[in-house]
PDB file of N, CA and C in Angstrom:
ATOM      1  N   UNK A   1      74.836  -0.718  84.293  1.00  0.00           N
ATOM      2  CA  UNK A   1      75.115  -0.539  82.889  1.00  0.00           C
ATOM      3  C   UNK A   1      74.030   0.340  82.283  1.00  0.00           C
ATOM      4  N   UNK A   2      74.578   1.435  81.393  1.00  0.00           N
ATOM      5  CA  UNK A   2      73.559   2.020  81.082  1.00  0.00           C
ATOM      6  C   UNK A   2      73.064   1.956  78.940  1.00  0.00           C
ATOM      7  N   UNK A   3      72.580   0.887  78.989  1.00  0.00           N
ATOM      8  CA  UNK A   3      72.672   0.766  77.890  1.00  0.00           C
ATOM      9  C   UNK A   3      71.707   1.340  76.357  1.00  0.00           C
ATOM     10  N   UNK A   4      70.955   2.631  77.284  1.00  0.00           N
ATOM     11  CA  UNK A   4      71.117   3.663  76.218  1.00  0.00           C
ATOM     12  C   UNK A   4      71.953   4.360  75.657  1.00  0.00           C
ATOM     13  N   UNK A   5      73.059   4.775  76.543  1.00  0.00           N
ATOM     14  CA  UNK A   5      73.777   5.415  76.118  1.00  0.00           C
ATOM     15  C   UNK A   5      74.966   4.321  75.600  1.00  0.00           C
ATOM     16  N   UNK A   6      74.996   3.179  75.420  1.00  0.00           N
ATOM     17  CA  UNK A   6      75.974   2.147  74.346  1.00  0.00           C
ATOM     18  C   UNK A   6      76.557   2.849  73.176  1.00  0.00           C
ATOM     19  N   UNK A   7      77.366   2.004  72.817  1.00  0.00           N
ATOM     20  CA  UNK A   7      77.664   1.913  71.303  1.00  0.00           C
ATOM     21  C   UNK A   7      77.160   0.406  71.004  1.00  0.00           C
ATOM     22  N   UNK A   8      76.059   0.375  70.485  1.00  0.00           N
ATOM     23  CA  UNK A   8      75.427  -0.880  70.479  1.00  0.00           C
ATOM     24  C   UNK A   8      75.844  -1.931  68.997  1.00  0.00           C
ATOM     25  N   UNK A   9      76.645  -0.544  67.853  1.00  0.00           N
ATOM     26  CA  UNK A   9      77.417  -0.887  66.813  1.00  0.00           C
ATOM     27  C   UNK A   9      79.075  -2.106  67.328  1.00  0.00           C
ATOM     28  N   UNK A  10      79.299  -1.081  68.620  1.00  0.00           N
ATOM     29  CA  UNK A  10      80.717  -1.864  68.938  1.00  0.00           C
ATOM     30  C   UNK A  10      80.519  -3.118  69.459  1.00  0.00           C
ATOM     31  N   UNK A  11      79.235  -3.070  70.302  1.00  0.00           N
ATOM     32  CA  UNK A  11      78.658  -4.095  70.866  1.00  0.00           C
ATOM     33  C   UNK A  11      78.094  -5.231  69.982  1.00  0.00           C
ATOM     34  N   UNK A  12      77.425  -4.927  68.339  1.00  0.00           N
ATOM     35  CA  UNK A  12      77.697  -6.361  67.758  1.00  0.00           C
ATOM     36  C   UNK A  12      78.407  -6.326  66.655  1.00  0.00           C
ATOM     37  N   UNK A  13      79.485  -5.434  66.778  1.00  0.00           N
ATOM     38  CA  UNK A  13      80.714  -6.137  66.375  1.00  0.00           C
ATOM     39  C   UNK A  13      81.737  -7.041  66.978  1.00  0.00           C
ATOM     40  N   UNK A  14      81.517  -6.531  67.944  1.00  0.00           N
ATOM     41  CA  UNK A  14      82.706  -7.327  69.158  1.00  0.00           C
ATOM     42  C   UNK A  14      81.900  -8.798  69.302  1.00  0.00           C
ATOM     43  N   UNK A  15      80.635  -9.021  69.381  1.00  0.00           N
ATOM     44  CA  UNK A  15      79.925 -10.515  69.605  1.00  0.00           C
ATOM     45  C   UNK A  15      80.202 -11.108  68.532  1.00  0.00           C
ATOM     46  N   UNK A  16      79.741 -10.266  67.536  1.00  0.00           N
ATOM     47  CA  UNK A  16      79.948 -10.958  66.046  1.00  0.00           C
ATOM     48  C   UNK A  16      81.344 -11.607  65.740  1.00  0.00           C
ATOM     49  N   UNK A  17      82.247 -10.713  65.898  1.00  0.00           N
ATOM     50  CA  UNK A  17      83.398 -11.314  65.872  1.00  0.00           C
ATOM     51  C   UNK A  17      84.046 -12.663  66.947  1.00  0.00           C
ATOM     52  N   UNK A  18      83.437 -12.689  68.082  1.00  0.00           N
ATOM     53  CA  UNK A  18      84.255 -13.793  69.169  1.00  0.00           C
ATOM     54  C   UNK A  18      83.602 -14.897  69.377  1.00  0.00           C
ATOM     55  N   UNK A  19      81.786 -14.412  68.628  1.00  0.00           N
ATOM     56  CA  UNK A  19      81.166 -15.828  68.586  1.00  0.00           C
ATOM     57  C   UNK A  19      81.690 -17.095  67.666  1.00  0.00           C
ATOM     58  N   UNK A  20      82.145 -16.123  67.025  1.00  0.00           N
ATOM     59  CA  UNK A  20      82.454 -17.178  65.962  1.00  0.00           C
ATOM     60  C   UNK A  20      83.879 -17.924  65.834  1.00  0.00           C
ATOM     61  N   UNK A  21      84.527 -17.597  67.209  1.00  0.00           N
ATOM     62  CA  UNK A  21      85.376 -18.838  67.728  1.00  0.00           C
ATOM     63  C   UNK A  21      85.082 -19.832  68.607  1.00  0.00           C
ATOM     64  N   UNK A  22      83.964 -19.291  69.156  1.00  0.00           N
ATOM     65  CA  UNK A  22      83.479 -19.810  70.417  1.00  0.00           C
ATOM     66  C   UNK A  22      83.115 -21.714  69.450  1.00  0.00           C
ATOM     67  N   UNK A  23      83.841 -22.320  70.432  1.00  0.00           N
ATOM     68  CA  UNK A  23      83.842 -23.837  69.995  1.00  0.00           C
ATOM     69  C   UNK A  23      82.347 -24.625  70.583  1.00  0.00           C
ATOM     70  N   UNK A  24      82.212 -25.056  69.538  1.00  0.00           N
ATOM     71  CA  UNK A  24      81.030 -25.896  69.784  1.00  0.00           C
ATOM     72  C   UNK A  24      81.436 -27.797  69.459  1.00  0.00           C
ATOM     73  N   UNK A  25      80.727 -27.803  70.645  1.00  0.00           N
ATOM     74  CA  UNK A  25      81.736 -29.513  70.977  1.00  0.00           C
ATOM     75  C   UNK A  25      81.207 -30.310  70.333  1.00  0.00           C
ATOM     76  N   UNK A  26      81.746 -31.817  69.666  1.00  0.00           N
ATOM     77  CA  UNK A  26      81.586 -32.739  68.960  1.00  0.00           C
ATOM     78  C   UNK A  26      79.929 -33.328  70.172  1.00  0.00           C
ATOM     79  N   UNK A  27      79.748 -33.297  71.421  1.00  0.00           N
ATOM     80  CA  UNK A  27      79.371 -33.711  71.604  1.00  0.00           C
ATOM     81  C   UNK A  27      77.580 -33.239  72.020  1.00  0.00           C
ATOM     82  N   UNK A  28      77.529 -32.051  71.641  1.00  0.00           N
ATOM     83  CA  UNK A  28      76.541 -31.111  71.108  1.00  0.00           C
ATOM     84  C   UNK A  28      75.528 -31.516  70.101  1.00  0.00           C
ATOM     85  N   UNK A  29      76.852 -31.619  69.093  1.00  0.00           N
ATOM     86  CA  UNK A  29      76.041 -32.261  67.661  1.00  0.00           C
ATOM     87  C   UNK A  29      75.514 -33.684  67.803  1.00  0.00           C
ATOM     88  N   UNK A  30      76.702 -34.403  68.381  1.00  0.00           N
ATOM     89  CA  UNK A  30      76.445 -35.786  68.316  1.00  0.00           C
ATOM     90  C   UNK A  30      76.172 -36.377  69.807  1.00  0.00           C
ATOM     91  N   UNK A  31      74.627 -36.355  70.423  1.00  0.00           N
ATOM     92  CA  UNK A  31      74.630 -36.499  71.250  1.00  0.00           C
ATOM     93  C   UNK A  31      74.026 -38.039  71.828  1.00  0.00           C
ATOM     94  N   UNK A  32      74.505 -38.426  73.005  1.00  0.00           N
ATOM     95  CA  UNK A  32      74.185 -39.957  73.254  1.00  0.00           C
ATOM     96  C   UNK A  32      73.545 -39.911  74.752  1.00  0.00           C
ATOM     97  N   UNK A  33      72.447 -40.370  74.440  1.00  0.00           N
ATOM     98  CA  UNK A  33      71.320 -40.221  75.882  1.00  0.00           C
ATOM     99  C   UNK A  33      70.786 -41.655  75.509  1.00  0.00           C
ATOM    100  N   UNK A  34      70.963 -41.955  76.422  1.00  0.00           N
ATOM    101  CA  UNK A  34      70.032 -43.433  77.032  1.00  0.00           C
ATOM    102  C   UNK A  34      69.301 -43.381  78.654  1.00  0.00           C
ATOM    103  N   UNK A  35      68.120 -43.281  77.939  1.00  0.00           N
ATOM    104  CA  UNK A  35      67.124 -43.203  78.812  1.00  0.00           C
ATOM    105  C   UNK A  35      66.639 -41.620  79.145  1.00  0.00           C
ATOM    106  N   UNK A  36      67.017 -41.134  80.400  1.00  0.00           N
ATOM    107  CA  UNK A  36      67.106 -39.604  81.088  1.00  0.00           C
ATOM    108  C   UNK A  36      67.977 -39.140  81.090  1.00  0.00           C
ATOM    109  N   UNK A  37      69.154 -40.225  80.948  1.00  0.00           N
ATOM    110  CA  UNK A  37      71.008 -39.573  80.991  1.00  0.00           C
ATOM    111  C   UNK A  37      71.763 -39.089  80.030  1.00  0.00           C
ATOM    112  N   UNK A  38      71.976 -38.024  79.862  1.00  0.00           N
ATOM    113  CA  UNK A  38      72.818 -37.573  78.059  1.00  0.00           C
ATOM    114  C   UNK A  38      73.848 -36.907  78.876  1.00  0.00           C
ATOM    115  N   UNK A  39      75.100 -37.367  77.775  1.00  0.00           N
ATOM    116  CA  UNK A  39      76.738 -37.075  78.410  1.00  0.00           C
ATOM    117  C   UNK A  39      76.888 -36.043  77.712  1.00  0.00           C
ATOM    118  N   UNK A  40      75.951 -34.990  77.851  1.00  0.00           N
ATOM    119  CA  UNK A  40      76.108 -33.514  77.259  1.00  0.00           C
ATOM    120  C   UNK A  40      75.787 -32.607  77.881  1.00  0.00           C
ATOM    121  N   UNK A  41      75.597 -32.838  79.125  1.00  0.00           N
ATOM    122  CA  UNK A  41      75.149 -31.524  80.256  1.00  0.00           C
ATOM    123  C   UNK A  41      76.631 -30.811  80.636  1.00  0.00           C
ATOM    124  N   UNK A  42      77.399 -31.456  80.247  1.00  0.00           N
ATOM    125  CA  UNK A  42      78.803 -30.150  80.877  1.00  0.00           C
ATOM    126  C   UNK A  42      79.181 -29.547  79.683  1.00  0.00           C
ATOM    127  N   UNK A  43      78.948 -30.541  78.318  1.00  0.00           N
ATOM    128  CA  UNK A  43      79.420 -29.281  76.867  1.00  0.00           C
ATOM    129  C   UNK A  43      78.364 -28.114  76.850  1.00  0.00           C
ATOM    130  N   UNK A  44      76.905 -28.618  77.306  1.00  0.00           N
ATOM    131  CA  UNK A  44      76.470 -27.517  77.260  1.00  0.00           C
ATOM    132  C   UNK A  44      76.360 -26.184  78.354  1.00  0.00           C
ATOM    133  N   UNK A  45      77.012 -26.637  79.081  1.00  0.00           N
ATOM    134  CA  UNK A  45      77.030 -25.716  80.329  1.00  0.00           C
ATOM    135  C   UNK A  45      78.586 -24.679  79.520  1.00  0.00           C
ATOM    136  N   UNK A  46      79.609 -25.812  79.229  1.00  0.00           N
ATOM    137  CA  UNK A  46      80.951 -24.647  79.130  1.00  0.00           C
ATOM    138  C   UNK A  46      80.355 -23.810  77.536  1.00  0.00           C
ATOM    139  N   UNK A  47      79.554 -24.378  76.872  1.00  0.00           N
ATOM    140  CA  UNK A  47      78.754 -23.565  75.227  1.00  0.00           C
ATOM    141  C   UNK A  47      78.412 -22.180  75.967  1.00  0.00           C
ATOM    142  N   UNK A  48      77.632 -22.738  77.278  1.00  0.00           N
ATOM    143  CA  UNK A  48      76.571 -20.901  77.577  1.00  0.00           C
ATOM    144  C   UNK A  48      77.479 -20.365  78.604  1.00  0.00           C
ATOM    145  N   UNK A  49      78.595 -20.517  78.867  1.00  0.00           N
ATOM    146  CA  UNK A  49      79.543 -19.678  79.217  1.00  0.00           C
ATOM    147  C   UNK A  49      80.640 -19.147  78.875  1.00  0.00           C
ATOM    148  N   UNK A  50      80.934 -20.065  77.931  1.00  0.00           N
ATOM    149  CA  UNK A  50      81.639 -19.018  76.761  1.00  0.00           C
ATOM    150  C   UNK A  50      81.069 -18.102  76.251  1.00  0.00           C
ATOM    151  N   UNK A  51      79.827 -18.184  75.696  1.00  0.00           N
ATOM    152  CA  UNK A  51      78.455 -17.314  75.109  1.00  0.00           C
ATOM    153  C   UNK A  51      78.303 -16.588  75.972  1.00  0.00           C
ATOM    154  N   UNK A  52      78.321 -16.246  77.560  1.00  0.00           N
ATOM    155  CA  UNK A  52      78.288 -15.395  78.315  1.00  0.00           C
ATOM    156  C   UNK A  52      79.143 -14.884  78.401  1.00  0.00           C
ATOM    157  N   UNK A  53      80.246 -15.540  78.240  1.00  0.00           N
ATOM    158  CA  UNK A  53      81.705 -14.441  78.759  1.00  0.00           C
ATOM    159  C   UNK A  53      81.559 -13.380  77.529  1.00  0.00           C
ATOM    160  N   UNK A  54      81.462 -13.852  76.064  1.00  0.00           N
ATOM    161  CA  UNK A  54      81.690 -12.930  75.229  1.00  0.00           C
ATOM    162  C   UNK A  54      80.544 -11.792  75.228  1.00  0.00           C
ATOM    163  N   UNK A  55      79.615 -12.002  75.370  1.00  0.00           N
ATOM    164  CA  UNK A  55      78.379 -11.200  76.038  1.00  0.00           C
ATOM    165  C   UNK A  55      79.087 -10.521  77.041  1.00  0.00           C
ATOM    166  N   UNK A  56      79.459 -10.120  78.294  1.00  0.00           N
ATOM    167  CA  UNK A  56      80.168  -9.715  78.811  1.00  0.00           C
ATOM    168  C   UNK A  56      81.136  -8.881  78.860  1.00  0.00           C
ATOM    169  N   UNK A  57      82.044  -9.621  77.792  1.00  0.00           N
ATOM    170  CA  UNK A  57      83.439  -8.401  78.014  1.00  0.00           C
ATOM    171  C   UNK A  57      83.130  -7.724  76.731  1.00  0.00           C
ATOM    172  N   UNK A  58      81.866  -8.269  75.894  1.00  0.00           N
ATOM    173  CA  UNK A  58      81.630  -6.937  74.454  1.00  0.00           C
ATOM    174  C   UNK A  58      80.635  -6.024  75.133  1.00  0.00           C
ATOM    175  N   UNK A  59      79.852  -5.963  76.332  1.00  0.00           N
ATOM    176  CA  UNK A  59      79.024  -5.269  76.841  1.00  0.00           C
ATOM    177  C   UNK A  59      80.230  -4.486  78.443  1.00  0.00           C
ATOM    178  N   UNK A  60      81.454  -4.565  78.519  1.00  0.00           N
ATOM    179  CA  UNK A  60      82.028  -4.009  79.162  1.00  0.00           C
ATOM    180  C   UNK A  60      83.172  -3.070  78.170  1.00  0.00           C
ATOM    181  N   UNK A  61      83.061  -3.270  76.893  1.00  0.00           N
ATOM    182  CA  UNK A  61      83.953  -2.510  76.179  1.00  0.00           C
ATOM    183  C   UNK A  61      82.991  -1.811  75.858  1.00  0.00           C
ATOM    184  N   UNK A  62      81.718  -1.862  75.468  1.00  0.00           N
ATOM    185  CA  UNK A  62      80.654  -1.182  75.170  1.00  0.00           C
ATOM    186  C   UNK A  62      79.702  -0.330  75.067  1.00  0.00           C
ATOM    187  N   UNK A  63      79.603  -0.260  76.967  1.00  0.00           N
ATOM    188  CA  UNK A  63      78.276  -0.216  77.356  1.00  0.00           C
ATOM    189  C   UNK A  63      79.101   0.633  78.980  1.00  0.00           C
ATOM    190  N   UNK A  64      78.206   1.640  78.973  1.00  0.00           N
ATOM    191  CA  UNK A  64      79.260   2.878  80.109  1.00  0.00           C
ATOM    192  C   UNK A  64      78.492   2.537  81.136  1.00  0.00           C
ATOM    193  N   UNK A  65      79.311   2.468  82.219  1.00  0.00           N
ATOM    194  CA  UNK A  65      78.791   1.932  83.530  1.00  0.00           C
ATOM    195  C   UNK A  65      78.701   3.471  84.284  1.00  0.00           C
ATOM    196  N   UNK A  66      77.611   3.865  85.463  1.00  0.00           N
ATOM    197  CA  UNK A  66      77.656   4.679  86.141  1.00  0.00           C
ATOM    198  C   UNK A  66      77.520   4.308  87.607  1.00  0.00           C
ATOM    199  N   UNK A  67      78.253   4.737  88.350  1.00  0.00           N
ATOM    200  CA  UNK A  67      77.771   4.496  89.527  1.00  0.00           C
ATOM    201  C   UNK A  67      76.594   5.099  90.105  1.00  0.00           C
ATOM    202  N   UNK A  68      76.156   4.297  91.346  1.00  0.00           N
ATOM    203  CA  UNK A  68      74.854   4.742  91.798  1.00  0.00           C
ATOM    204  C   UNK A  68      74.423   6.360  92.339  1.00  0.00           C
ATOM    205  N   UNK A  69      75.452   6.820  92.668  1.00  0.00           N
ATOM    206  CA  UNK A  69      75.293   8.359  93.031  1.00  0.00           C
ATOM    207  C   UNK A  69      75.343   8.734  91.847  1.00  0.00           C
ATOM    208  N   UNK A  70      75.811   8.739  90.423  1.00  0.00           N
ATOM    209  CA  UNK A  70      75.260   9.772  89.557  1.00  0.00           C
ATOM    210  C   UNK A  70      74.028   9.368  88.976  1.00  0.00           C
ATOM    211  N   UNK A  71      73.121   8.777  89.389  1.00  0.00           N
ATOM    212  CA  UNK A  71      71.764   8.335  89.226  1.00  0.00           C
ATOM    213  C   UNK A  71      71.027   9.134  89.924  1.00  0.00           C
ATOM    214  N   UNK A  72      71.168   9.803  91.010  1.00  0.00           N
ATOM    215  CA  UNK A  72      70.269  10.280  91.981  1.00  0.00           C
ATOM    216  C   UNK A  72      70.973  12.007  92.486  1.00  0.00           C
ATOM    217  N   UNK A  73      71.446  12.766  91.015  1.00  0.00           N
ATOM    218  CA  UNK A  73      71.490  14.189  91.617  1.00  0.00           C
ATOM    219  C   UNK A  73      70.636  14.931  92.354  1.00  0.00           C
ATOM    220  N   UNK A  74      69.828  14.391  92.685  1.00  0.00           N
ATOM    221  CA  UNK A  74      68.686  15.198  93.529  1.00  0.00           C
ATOM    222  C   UNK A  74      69.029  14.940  95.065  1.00  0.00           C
ATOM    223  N   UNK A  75      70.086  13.933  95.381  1.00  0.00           N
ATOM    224  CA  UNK A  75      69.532  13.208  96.558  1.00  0.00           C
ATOM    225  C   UNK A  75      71.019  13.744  97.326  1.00  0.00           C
ATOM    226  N   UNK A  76      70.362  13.879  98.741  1.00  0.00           N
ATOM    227  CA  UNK A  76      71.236  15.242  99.601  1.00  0.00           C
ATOM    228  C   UNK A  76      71.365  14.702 100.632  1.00  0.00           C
ATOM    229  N   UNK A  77      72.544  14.918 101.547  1.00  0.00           N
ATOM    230  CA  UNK A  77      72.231  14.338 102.788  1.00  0.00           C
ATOM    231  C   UNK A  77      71.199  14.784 103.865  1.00  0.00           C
ATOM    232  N   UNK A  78      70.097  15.901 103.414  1.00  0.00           N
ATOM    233  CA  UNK A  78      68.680  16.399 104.011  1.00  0.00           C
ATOM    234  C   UNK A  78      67.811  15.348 104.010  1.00  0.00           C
ATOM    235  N   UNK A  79      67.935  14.632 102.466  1.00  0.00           N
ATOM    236  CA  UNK A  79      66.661  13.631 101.929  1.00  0.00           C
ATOM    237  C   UNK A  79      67.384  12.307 102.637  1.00  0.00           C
ATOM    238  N   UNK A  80      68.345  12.024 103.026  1.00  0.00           N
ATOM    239  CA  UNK A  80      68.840  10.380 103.531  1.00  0.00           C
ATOM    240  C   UNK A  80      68.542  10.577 104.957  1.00  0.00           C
ATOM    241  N   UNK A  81      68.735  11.428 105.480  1.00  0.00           N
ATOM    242  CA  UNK A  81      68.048  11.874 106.966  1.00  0.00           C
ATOM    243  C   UNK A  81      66.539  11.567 106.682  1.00  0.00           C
ATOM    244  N   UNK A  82      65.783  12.041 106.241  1.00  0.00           N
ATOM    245  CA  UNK A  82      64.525  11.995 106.076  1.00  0.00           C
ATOM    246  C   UNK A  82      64.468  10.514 105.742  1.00  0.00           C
ATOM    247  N   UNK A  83      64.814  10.243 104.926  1.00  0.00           N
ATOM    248  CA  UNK A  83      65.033   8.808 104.549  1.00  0.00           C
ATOM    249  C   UNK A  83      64.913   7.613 105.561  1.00  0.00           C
ATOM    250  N   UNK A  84      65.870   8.039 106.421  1.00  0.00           N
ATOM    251  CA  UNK A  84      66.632   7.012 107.371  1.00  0.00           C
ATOM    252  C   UNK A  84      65.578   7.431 108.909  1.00  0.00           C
ATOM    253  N   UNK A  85      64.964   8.605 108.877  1.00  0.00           N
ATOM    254  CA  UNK A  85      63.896   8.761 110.086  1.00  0.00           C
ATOM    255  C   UNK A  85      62.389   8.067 109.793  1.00  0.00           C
ATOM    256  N   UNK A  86      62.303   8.501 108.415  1.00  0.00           N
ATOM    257  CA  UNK A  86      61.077   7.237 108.245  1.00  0.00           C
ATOM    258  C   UNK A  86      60.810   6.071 108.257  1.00  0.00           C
ATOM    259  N   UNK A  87      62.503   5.398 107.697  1.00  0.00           N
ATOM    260  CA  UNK A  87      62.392   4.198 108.408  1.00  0.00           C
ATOM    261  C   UNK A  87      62.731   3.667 109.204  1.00  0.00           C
ATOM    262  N   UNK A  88      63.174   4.546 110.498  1.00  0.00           N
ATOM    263  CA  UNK A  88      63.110   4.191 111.700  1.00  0.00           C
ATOM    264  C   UNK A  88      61.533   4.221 112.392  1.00  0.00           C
ATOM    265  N   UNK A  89      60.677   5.278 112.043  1.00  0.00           N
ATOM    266  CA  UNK A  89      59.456   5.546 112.225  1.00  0.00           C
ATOM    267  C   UNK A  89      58.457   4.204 112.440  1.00  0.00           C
ATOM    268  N   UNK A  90      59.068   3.655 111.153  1.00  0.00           N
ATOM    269  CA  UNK A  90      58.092   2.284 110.933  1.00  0.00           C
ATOM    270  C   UNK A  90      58.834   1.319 111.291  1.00  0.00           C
ATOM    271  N   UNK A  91      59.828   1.144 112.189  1.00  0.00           N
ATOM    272  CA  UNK A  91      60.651   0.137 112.839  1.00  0.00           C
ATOM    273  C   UNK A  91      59.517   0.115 114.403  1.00  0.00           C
ATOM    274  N   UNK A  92      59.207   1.044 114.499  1.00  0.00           N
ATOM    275  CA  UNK A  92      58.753   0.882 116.007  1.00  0.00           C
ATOM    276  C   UNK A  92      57.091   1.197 116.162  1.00  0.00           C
TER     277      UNK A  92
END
């Protein structure tokens, strides 16, 4: 992800907008722990994955992905030879 080049506007609009369906469970607020045990470790697990998913698909509408070869215009199949002999070099 290359997230200089974002629309970092679309990006918190799109959060802004889906966070704020994202359900937050009765049992969040109102939580019941006796002792070490609280019956809130799975609301809060499905809370930060909803919160991730929308993180996610607003940073995939967002945010321009490049693959790894257009990262490295310099790099030739001369330099992966070279590449691939040096580290054979230090294999042995």
């Amino acid at each position: 992800m290359r997230w200089y080049k974002a629309d970092t506007s679309l990006f918190c609009h799109i959060t802004r907008q889906l966070l704020q369906n994202v359900h937050v469970s009765q049992k969040l607020i109102m939580s019941n722990c006796t002792g070490l045990q609280c019956d809130y470790q799975l609301s809060v697990n499905a809370y930060y994955e909803n919160i991730i998913n929308v993180l996610t698909y607003a940073a995939n509408l967002s945010v321009p992905r490049l693959s790894a070869n257009t990262c490295k215009p310099y790099w030739s199949s001369e330099l992966q030879q070279l590449k691939e002999d040096s580290m054979q070099a230090h294999r042995t």
